[in-house]
C-alpha atoms as a PDB file:
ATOM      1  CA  UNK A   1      31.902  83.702  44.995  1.00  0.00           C
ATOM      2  CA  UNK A   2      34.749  82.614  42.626  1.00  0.00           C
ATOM      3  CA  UNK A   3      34.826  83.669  39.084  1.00  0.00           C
ATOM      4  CA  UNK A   4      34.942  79.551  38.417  1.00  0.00           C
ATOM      5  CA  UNK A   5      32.020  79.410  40.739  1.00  0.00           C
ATOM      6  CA  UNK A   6      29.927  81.850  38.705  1.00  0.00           C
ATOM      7  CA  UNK A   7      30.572  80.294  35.374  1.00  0.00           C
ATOM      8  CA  UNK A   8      29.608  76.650  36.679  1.00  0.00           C
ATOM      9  CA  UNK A   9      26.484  78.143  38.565  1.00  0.00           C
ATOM     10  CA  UNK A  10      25.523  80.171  35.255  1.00  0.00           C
ATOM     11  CA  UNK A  11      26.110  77.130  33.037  1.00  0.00           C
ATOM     12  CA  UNK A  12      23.711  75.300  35.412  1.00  0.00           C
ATOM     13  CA  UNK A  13      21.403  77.657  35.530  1.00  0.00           C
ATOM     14  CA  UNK A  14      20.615  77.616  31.636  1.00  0.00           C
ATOM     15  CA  UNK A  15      20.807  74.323  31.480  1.00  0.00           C
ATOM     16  CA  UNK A  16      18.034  74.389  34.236  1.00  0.00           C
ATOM     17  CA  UNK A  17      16.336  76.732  32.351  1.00  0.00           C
ATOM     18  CA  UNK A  18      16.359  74.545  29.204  1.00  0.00           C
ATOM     19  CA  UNK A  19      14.195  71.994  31.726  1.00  0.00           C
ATOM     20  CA  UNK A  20      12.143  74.067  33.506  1.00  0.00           C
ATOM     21  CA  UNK A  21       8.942  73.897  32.138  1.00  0.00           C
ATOM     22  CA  UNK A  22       7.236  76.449  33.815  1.00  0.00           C
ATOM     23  CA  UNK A  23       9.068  79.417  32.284  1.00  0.00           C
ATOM     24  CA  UNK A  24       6.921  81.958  30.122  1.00  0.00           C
ATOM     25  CA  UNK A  25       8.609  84.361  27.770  1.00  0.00           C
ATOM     26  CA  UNK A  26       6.761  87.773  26.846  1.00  0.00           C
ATOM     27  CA  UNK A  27       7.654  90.433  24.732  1.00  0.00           C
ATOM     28  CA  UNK A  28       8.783  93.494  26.141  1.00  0.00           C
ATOM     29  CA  UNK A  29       7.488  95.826  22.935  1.00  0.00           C
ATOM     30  CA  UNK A  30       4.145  95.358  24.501  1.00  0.00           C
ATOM     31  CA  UNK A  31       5.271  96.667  28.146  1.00  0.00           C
ATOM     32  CA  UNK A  32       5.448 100.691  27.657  1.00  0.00           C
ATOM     33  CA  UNK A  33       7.142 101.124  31.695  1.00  0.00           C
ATOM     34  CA  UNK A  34       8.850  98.013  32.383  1.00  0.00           C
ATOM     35  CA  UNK A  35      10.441  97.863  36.045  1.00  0.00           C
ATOM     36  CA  UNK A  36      12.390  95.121  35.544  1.00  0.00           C
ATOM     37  CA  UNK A  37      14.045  96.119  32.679  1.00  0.00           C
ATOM     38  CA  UNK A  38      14.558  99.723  34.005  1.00  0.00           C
ATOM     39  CA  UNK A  39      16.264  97.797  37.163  1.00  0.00           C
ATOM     40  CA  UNK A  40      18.280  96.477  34.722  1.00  0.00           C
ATOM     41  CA  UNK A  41      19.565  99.130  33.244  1.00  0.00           C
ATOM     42  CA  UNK A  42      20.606 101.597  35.873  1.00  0.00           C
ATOM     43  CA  UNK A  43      22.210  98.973  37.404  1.00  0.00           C
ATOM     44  CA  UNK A  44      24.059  97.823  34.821  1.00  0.00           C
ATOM     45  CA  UNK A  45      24.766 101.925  33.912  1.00  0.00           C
ATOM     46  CA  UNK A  46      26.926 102.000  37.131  1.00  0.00           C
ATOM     47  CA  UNK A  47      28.299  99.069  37.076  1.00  0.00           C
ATOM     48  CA  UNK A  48      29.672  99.363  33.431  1.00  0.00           C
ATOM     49  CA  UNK A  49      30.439 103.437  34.872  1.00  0.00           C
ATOM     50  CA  UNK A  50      32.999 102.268  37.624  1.00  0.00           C
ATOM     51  CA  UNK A  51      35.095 100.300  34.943  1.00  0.00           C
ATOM     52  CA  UNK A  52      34.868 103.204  32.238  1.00  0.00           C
ATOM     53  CA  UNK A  53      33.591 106.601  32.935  1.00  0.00           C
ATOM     54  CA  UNK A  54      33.069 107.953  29.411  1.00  0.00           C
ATOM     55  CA  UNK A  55      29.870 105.595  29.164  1.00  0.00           C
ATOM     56  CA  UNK A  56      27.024 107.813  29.083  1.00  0.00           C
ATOM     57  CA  UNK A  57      24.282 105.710  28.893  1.00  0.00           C
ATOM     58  CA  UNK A  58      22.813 102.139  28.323  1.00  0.00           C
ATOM     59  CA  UNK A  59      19.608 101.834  25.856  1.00  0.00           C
ATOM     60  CA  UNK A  60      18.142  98.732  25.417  1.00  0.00           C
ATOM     61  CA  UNK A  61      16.744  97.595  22.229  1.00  0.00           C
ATOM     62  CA  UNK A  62      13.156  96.726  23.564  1.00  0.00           C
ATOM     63  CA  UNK A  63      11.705  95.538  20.898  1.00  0.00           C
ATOM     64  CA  UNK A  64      14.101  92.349  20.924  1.00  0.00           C
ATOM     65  CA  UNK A  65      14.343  92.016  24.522  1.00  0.00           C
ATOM     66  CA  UNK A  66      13.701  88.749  26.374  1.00  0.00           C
ATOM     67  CA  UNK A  67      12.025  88.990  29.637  1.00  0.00           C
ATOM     68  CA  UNK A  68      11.739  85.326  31.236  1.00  0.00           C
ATOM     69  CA  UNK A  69       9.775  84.123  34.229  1.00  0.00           C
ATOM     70  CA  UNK A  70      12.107  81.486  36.169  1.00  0.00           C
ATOM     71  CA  UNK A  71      11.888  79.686  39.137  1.00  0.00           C
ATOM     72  CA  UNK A  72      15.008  78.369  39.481  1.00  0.00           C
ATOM     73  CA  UNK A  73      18.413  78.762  41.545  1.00  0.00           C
ATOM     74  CA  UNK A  74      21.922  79.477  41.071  1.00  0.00           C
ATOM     75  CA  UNK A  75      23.096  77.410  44.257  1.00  0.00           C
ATOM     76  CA  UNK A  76      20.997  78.988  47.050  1.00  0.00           C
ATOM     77  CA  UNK A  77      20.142  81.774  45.297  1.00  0.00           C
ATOM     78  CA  UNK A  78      16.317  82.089  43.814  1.00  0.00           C
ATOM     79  CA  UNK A  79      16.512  83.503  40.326  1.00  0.00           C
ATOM     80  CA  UNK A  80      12.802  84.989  39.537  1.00  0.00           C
ATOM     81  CA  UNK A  81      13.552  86.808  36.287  1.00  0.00           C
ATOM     82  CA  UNK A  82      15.914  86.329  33.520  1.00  0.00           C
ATOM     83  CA  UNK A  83      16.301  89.490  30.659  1.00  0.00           C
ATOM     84  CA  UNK A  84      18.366  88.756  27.411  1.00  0.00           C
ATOM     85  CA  UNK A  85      18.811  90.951  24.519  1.00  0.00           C
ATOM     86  CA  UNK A  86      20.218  93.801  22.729  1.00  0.00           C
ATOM     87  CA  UNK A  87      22.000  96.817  24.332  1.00  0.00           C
ATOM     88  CA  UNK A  88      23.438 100.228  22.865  1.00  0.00           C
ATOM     89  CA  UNK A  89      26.513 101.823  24.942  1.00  0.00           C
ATOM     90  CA  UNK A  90      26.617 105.651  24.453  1.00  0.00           C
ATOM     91  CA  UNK A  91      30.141 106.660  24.092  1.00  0.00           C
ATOM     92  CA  UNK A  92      30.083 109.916  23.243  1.00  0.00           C
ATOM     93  CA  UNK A  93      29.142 110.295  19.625  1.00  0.00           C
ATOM     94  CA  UNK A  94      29.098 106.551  18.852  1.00  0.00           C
ATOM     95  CA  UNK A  95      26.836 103.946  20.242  1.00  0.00           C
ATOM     96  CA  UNK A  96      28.309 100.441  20.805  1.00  0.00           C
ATOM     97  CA  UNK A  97      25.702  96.790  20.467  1.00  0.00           C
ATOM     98  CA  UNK A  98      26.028  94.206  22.920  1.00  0.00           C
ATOM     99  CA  UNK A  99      24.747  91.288  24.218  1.00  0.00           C
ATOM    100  CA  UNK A 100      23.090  92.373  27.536  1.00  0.00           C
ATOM    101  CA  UNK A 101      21.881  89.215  30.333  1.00  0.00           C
ATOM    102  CA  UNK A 102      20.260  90.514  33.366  1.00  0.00           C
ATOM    103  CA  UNK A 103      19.266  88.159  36.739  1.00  0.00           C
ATOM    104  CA  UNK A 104      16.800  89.133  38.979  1.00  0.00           C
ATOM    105  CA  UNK A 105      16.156  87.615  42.239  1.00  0.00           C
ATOM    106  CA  UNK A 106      13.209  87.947  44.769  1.00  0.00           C
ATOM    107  CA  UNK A 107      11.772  91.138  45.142  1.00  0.00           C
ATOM    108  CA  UNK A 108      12.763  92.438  42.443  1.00  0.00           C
ATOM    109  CA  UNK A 109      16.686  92.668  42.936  1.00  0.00           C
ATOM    110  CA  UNK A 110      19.237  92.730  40.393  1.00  0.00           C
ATOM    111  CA  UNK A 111      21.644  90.018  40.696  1.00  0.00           C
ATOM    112  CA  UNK A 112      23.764  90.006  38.282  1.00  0.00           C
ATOM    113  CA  UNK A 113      23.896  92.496  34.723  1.00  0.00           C
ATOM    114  CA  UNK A 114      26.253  91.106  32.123  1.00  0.00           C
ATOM    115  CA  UNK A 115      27.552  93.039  29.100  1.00  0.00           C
ATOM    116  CA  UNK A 116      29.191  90.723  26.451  1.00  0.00           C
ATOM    117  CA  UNK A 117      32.751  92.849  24.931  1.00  0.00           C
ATOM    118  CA  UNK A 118      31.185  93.429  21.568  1.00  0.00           C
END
């Protein structure tokens, strides 16, 4: 898939998201072990590793975290879970915010983990 592709599939996916009505949203404070958002993170850990190797970790701020049920598609592609919020980059002795988006498809699998620049 394109990088063109992705941003016209993404832009229609939250704008099928803003229709869907049968999305719930929960709060992740309340979820001690969450798997999804764990999936999230290591995956996005490596990814974010291969481009820059002094990133030691990924934290994300849970208490702000978005964790929403979908049932919708980017083209053929089922999108079951959609995480949005806060997430700290350990460089070294500084930590780094960003805006962290995470899509997860059936079963479970992460599709896509997004890390805005800063």
């Amino acid at each position: 898939m394109r990088v063109g592709k992705i941003a016209i599939s993404l832009a229609t996916l939250f704008i099928g998201i803003s229709v869907e009505i049968g999305i719930s949203v929960e709060n992740v404070s309340a979820q001690v072990a969450n798997p999804e958002l764990e999936a999230c993170r290591s995956t996005g850990l490596i990814a974010l590793r291969e481009r820059n190797p002094g990133i030691k970790d990924v934290t994300l701020d849970v208490d702000g975290m978005t964790v929403a049920k979908a049932n919708t598609k980017v083209e053929d592609t089922p999108i079951k879970t959609i995480v949005i919020g806060d997430a700290y980059l350990e460089k070294g002795k500084q930590d780094t915010r960003r805006t962290f988006l995470c899509l997860i498809g059936e079963k479970g699998k992460v599709l896509l983990t997004f890390f805005t620049d800063k």
